[in-house]
Every structure is written in structure tokens, then in C-alpha cells.
PDB file of N, CA and C in Angstrom:
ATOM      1  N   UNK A   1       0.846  -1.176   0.000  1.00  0.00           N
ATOM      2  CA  UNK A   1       0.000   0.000   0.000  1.00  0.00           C
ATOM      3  C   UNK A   1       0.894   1.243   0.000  1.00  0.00           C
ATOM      4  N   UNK A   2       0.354   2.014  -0.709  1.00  0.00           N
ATOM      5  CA  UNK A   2       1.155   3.370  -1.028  1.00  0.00           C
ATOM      6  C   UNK A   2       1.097   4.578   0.468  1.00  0.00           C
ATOM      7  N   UNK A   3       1.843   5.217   0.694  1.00  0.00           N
ATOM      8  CA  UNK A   3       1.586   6.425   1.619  1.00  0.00           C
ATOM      9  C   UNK A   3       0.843   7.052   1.271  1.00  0.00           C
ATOM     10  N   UNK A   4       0.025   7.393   2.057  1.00  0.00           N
ATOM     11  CA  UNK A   4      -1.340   8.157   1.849  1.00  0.00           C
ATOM     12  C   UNK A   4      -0.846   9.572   1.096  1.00  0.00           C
ATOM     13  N   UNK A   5      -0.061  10.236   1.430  1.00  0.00           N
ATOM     14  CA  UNK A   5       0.901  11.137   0.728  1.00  0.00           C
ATOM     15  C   UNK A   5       1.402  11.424  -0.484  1.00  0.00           C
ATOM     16  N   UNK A   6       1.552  10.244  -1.485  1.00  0.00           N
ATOM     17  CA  UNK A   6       1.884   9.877  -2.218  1.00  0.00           C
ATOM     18  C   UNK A   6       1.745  10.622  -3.275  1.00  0.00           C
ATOM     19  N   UNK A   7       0.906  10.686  -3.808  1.00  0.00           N
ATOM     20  CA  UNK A   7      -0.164  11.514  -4.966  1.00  0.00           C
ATOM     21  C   UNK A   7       1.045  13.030  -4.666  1.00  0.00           C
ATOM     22  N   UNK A   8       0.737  13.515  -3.468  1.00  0.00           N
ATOM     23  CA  UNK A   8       0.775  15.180  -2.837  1.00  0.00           C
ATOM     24  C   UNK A   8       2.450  15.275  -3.136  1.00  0.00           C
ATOM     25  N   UNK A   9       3.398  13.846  -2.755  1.00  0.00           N
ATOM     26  CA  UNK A   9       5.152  14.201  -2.698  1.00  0.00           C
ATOM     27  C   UNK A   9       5.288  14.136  -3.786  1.00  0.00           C
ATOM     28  N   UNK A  10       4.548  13.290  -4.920  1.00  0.00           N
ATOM     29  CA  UNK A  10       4.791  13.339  -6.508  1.00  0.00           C
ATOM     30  C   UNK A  10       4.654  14.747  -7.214  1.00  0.00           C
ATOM     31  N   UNK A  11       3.996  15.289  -6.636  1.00  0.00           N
ATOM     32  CA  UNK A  11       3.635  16.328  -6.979  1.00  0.00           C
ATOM     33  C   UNK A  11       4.582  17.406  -7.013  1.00  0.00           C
ATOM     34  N   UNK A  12       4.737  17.790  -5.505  1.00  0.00           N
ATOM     35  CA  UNK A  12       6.021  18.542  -4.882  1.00  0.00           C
ATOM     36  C   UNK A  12       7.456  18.482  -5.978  1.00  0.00           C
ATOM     37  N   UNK A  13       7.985  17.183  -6.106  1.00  0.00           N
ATOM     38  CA  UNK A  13       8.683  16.462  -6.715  1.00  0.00           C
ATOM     39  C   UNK A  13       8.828  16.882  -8.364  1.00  0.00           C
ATOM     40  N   UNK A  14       8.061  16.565  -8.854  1.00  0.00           N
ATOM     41  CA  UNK A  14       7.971  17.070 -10.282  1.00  0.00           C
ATOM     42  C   UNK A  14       7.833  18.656 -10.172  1.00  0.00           C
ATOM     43  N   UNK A  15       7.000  19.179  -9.238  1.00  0.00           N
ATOM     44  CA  UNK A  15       6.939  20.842  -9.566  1.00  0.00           C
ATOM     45  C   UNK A  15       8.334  21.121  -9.214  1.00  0.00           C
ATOM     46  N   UNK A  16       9.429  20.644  -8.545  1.00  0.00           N
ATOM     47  CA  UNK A  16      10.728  21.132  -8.326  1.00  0.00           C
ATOM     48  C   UNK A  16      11.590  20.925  -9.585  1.00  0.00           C
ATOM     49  N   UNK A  17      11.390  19.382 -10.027  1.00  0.00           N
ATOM     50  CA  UNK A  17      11.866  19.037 -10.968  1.00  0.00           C
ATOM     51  C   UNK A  17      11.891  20.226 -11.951  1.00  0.00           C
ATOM     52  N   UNK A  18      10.597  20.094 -12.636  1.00  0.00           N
ATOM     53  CA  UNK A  18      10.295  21.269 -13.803  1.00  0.00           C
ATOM     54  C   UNK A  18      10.930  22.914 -13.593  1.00  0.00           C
ATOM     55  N   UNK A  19      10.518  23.487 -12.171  1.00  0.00           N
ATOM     56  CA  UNK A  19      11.626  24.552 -11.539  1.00  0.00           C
ATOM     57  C   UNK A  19      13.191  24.812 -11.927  1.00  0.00           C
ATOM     58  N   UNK A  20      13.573  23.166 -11.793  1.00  0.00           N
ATOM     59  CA  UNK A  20      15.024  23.150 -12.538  1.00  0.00           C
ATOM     60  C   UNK A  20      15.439  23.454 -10.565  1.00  0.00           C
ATOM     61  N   UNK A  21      15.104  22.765  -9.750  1.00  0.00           N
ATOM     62  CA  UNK A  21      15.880  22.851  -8.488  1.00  0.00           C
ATOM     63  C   UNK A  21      16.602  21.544  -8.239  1.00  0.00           C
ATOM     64  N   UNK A  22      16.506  20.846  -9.365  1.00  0.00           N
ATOM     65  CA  UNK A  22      17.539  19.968  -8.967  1.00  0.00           C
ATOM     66  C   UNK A  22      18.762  19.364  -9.950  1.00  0.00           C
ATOM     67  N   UNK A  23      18.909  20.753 -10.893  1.00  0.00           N
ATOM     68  CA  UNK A  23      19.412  20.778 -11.413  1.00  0.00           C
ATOM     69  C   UNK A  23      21.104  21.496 -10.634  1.00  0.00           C
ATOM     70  N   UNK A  24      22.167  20.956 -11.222  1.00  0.00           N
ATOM     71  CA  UNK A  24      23.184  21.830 -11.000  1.00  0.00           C
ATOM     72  C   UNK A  24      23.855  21.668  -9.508  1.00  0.00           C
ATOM     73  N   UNK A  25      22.749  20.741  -8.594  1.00  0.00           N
ATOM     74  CA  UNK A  25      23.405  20.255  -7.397  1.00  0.00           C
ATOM     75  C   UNK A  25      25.487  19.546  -7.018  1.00  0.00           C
ATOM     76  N   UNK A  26      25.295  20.366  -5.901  1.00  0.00           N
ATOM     77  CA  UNK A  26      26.621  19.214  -5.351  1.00  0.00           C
ATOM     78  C   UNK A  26      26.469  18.291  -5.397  1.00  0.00           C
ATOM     79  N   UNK A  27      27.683  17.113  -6.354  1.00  0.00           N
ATOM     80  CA  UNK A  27      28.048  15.918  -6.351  1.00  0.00           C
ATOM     81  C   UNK A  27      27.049  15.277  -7.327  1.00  0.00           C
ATOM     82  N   UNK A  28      26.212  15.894  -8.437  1.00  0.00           N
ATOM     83  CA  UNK A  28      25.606  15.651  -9.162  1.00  0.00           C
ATOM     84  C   UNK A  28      26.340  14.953 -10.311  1.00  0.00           C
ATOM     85  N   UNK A  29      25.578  13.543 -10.626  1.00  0.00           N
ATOM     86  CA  UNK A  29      26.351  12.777 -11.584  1.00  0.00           C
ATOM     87  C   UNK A  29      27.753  11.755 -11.177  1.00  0.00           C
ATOM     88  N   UNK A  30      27.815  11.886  -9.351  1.00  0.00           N
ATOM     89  CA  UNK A  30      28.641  11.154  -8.726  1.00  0.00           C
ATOM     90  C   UNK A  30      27.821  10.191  -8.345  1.00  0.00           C
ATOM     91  N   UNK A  31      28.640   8.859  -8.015  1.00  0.00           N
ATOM     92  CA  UNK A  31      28.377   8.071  -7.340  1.00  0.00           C
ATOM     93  C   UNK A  31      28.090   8.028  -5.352  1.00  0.00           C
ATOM     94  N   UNK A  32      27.022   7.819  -5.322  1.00  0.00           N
ATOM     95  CA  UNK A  32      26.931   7.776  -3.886  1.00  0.00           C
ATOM     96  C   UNK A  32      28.358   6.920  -3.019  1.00  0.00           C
ATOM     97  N   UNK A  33      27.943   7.551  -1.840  1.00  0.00           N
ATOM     98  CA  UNK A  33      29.776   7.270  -0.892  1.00  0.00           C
ATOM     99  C   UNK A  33      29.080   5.830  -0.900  1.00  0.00           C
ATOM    100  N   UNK A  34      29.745   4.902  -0.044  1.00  0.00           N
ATOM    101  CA  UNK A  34      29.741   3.544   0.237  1.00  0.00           C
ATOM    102  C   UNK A  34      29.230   3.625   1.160  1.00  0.00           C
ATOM    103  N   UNK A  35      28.125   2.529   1.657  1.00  0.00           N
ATOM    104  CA  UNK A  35      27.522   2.183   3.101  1.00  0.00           C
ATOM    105  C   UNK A  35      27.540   1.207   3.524  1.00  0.00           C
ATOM    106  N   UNK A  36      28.063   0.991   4.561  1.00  0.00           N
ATOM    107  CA  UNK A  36      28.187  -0.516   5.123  1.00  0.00           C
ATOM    108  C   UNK A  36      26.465  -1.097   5.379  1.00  0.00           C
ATOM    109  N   UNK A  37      25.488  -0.003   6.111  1.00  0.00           N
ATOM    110  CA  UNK A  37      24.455  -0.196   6.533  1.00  0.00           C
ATOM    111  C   UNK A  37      23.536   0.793   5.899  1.00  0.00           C
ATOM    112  N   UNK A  38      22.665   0.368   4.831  1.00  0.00           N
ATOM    113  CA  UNK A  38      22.215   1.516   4.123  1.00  0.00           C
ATOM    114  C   UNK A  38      20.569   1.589   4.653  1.00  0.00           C
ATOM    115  N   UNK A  39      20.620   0.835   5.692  1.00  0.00           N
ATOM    116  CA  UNK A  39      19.250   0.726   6.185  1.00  0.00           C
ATOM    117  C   UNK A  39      19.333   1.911   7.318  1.00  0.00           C
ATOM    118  N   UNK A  40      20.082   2.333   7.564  1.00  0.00           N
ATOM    119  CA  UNK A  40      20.380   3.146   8.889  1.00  0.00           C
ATOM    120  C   UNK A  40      21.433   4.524   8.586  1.00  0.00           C
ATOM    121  N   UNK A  41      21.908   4.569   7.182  1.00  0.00           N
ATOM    122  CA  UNK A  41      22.017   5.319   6.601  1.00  0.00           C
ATOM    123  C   UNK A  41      22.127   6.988   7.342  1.00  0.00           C
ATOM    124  N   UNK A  42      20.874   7.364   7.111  1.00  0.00           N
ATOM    125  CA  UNK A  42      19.948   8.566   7.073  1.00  0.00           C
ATOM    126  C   UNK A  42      20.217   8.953   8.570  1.00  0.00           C
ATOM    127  N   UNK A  43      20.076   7.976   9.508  1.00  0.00           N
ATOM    128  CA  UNK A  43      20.168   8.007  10.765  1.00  0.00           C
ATOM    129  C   UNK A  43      21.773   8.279  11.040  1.00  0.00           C
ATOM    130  N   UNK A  44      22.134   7.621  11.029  1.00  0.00           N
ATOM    131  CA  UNK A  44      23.732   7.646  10.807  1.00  0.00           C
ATOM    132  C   UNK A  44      24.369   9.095  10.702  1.00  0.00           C
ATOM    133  N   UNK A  45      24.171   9.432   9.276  1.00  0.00           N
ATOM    134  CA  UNK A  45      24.537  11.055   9.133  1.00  0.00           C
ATOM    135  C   UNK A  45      23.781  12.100  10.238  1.00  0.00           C
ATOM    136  N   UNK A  46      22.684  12.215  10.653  1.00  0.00           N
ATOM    137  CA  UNK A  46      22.388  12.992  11.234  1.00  0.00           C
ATOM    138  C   UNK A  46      22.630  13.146  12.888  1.00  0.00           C
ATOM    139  N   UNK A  47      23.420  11.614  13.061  1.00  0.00           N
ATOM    140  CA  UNK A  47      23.912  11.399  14.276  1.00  0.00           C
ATOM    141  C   UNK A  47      25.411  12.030  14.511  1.00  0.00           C
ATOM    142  N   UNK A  48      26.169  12.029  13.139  1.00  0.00           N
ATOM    143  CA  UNK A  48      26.912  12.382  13.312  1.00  0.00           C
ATOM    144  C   UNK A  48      27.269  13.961  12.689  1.00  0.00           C
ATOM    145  N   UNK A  49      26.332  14.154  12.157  1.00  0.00           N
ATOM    146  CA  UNK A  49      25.785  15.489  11.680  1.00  0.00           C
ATOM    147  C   UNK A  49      25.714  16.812  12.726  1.00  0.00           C
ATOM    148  N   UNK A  50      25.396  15.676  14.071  1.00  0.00           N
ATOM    149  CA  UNK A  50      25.216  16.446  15.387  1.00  0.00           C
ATOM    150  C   UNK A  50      25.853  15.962  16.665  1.00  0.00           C
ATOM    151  N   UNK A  51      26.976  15.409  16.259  1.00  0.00           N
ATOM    152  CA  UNK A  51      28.488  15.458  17.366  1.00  0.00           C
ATOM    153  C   UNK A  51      27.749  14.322  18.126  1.00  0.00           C
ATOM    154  N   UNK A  52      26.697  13.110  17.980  1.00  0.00           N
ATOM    155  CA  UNK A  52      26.922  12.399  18.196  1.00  0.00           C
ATOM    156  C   UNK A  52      27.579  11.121  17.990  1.00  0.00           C
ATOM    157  N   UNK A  53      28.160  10.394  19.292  1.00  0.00           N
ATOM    158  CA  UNK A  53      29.440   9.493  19.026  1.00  0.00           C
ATOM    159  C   UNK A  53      28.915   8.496  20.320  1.00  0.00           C
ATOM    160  N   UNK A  54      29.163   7.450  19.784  1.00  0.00           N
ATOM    161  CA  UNK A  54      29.345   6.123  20.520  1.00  0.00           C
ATOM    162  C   UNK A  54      29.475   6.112  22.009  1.00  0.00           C
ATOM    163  N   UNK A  55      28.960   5.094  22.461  1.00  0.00           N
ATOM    164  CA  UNK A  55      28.546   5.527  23.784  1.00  0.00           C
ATOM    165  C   UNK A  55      29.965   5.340  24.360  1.00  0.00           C
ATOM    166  N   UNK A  56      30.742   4.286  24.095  1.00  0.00           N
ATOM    167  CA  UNK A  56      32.319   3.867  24.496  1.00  0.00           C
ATOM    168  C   UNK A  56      33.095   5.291  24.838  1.00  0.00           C
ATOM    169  N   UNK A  57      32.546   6.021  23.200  1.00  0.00           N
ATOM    170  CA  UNK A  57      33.552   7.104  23.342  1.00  0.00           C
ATOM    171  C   UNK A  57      33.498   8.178  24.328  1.00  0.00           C
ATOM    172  N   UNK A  58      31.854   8.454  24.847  1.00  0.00           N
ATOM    173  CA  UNK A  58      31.673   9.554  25.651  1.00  0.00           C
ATOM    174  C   UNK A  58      32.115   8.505  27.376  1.00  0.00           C
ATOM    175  N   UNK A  59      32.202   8.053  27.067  1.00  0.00           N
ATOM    176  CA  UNK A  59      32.535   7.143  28.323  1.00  0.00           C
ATOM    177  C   UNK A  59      34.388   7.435  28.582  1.00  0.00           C
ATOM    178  N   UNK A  60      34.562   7.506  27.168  1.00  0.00           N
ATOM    179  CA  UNK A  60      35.975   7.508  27.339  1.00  0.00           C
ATOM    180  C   UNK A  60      36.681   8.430  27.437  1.00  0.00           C
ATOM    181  N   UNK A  61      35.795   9.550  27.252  1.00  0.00           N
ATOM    182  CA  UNK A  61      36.092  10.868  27.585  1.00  0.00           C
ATOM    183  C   UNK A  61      35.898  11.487  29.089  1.00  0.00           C
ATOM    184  N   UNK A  62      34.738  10.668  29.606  1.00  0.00           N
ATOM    185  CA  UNK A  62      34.303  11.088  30.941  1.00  0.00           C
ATOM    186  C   UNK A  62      35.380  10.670  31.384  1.00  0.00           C
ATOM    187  N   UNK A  63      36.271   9.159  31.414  1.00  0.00           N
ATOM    188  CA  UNK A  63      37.099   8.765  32.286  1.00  0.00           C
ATOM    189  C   UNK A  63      38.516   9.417  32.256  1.00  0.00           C
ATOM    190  N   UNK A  64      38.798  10.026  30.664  1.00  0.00           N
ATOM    191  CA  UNK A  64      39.730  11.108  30.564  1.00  0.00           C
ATOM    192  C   UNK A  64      39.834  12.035  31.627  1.00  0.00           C
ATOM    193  N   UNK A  65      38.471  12.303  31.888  1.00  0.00           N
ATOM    194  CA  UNK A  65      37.905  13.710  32.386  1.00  0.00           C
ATOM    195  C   UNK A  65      38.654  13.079  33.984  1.00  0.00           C
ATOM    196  N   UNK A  66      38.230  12.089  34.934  1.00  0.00           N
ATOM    197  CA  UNK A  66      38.216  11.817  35.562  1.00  0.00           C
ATOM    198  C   UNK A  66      40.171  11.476  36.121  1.00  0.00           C
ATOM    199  N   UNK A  67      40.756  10.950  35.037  1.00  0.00           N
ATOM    200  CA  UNK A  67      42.191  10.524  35.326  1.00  0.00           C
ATOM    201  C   UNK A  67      42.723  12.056  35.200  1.00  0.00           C
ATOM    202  N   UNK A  68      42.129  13.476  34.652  1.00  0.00           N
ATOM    203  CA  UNK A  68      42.803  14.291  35.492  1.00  0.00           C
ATOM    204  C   UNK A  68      42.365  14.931  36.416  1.00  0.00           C
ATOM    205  N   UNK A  69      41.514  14.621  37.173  1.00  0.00           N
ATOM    206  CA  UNK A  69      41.154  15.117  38.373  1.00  0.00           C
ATOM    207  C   UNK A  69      41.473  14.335  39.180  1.00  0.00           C
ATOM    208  N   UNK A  70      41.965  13.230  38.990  1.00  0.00           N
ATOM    209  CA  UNK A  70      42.919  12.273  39.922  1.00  0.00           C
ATOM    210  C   UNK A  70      44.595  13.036  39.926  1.00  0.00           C
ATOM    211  N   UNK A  71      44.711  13.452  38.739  1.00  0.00           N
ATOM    212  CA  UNK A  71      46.471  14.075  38.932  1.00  0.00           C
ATOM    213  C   UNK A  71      46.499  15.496  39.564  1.00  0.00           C
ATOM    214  N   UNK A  72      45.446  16.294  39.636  1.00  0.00           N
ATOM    215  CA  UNK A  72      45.102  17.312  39.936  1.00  0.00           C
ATOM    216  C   UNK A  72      44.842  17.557  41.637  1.00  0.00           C
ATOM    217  N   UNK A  73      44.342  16.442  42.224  1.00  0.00           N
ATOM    218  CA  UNK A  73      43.454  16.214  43.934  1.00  0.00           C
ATOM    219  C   UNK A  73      44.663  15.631  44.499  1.00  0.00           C
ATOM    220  N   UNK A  74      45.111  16.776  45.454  1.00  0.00           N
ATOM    221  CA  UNK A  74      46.040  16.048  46.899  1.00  0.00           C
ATOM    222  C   UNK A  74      45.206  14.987  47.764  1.00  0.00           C
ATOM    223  N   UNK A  75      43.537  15.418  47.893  1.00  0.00           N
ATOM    224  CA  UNK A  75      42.997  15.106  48.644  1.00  0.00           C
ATOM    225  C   UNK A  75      43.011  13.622  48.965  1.00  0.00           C
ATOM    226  N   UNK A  76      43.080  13.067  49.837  1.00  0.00           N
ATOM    227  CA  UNK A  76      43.312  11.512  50.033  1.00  0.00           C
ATOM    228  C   UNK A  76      41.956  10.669  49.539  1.00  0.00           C
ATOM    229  N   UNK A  77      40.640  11.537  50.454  1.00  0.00           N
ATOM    230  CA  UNK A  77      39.662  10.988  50.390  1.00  0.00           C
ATOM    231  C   UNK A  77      38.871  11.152  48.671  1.00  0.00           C
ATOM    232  N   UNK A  78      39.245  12.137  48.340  1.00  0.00           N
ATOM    233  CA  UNK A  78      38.911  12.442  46.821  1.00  0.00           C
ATOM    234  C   UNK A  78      39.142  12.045  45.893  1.00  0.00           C
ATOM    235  N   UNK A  79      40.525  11.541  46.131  1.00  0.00           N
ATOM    236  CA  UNK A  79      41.573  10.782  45.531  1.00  0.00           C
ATOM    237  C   UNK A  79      40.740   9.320  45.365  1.00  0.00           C
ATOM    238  N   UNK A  80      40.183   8.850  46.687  1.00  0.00           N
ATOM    239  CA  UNK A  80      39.885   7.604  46.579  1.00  0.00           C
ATOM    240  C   UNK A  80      38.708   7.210  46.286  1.00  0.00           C
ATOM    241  N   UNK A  81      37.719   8.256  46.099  1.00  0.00           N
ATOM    242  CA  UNK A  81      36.484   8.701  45.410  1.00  0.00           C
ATOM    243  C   UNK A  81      36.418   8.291  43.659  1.00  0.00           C
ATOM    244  N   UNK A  82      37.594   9.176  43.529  1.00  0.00           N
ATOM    245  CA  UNK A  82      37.639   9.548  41.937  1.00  0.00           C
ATOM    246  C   UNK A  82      38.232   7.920  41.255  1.00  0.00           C
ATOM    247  N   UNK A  83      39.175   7.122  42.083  1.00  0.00           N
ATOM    248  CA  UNK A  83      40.134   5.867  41.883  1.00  0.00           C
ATOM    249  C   UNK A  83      38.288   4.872  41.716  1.00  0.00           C
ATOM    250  N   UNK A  84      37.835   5.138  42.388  1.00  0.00           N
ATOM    251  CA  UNK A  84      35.985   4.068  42.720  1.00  0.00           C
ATOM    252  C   UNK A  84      35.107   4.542  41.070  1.00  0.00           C
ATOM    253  N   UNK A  85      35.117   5.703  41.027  1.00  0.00           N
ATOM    254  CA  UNK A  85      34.270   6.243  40.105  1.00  0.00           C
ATOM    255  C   UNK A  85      35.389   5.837  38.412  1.00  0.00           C
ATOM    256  N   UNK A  86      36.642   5.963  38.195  1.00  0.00           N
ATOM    257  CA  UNK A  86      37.269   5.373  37.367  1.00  0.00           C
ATOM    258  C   UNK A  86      36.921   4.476  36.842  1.00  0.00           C
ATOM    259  N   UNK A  87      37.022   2.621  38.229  1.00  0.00           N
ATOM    260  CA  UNK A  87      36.954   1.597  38.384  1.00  0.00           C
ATOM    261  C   UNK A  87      35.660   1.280  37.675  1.00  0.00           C
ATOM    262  N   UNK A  88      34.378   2.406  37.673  1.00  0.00           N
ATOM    263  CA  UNK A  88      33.196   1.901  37.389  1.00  0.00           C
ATOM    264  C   UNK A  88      33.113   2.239  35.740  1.00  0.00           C
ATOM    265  N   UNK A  89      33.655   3.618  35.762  1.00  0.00           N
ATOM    266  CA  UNK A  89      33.680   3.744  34.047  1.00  0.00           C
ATOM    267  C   UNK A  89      34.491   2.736  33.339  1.00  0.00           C
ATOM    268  N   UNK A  90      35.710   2.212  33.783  1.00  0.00           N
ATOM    269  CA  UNK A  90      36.343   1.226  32.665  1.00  0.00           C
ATOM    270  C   UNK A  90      35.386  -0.096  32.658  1.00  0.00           C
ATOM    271  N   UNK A  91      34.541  -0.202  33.909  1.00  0.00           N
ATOM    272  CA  UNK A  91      33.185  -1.924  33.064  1.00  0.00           C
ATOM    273  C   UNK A  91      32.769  -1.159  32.423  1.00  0.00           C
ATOM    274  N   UNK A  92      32.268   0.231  32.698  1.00  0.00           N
ATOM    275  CA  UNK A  92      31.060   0.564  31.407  1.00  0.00           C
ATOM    276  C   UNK A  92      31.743   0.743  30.459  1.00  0.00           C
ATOM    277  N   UNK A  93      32.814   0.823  30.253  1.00  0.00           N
ATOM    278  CA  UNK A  93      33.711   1.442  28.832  1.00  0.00           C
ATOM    279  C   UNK A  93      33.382  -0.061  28.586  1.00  0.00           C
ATOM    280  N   UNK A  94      33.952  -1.483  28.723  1.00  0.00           N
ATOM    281  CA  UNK A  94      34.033  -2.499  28.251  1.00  0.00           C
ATOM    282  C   UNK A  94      32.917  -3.154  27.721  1.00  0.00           C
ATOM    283  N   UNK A  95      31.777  -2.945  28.646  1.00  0.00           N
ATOM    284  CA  UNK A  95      30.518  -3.205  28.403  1.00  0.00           C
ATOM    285  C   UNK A  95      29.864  -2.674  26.837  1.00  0.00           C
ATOM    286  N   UNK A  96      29.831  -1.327  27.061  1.00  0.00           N
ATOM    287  CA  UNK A  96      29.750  -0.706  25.703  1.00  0.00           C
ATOM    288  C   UNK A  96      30.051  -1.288  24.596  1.00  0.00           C
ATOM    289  N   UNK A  97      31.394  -1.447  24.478  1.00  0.00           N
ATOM    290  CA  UNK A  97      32.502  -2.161  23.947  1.00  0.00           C
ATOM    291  C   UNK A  97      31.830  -3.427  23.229  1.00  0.00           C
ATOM    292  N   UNK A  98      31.291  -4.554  23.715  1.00  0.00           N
ATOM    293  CA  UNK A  98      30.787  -5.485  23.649  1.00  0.00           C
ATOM    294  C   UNK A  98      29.664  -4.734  22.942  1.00  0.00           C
ATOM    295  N   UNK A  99      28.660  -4.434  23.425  1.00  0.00           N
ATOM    296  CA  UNK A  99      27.629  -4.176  22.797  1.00  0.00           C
ATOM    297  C   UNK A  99      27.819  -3.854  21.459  1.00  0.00           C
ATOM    298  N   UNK A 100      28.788  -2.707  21.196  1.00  0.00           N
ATOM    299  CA  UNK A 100      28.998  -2.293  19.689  1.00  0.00           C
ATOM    300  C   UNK A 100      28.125  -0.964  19.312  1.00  0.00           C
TER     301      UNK A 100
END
């Protein structure tokens, strides 16, 4: 069954066409890039379109974040705070990891 829409985007579509708006585009007459996953595609670019990144990685940044506030803290007890909170980001880093 067709999108109820259908009729209305054909429309849109050809009136641009005829406009000549899709004429003269970037990368026109190229071959599309390569996709490993072209089902997820669309999603993909706009994830990374908008500085999103893998959960591993923000993980791996938090724990960045964290190993210098360990070189930074005399504090003993803070110290041994931050050494606990580390310990927990490297399972979740691994975990992640696994997941993919």
C-alpha cells in the first residue's frame, strides 16, 4: 500500500523538478559514498551530523575527564572517590565495547 501522501510528494517532486531545483546540485552525476548499513544510513549522518558518538567514546572521555582530576586532587579521600568512580567507568567502557 502506497503512503497516503503519495499523490501530494509526486507532486512537490515534479513541480521542483520542472523549476530546474535539482538541477546543477553538489556531487551531481557522482556516485553515492559507500555504506556498510544503508538501512540506517539517514540516521547515521544525522547522528553524526550532530556530534553524536558512541557511547564507548563519551565514556571515554568522561574517564579522561576523571584521570585528570585524579592528577590534579592532593585530597586523600577524593583521591579515593575519583580511583571508585574510574573503576566503574572502565566496566562501562568495556561493556559498551561489547555491545557495539
Amino acid at each position: 500500500m502506497d503512503h497516503p501522501l503519495i499523490d501530494l510528494i509526486n507532486a512537490k517532486i515534479a513541480a521542483a523538478e520542472a523549476e530546474g531545483q535539482f538541477d546543477n546540485l553538489a556531487g551531481a552525476g557522482q556516485p553515492l559514498p559507500a555504506c556498510d548499513d544503508p538501512e540506517n544510513a539517514v540516521l547515521h549522518r544525522i547522528l553524526k551530523e550532530n556530534g553524536a558518538v558512541p557511547e564507548f567514546v563519551s565514556l571515554s572521555r568522561e574517564l579522561a575527564r576523571l584521570r585528570e582530576a585524579l592528577r590534579e586532587t592532593g585530597d586523600r579521600t577524593r583521591r579515593s572517590e575519583i580511583l571508585r568512580e574510574m573503576s566503574m567507568m572502565e566496566a562501562k567502557i568495556e561493556l559498551a565495547r561489547r555491545r557495539g
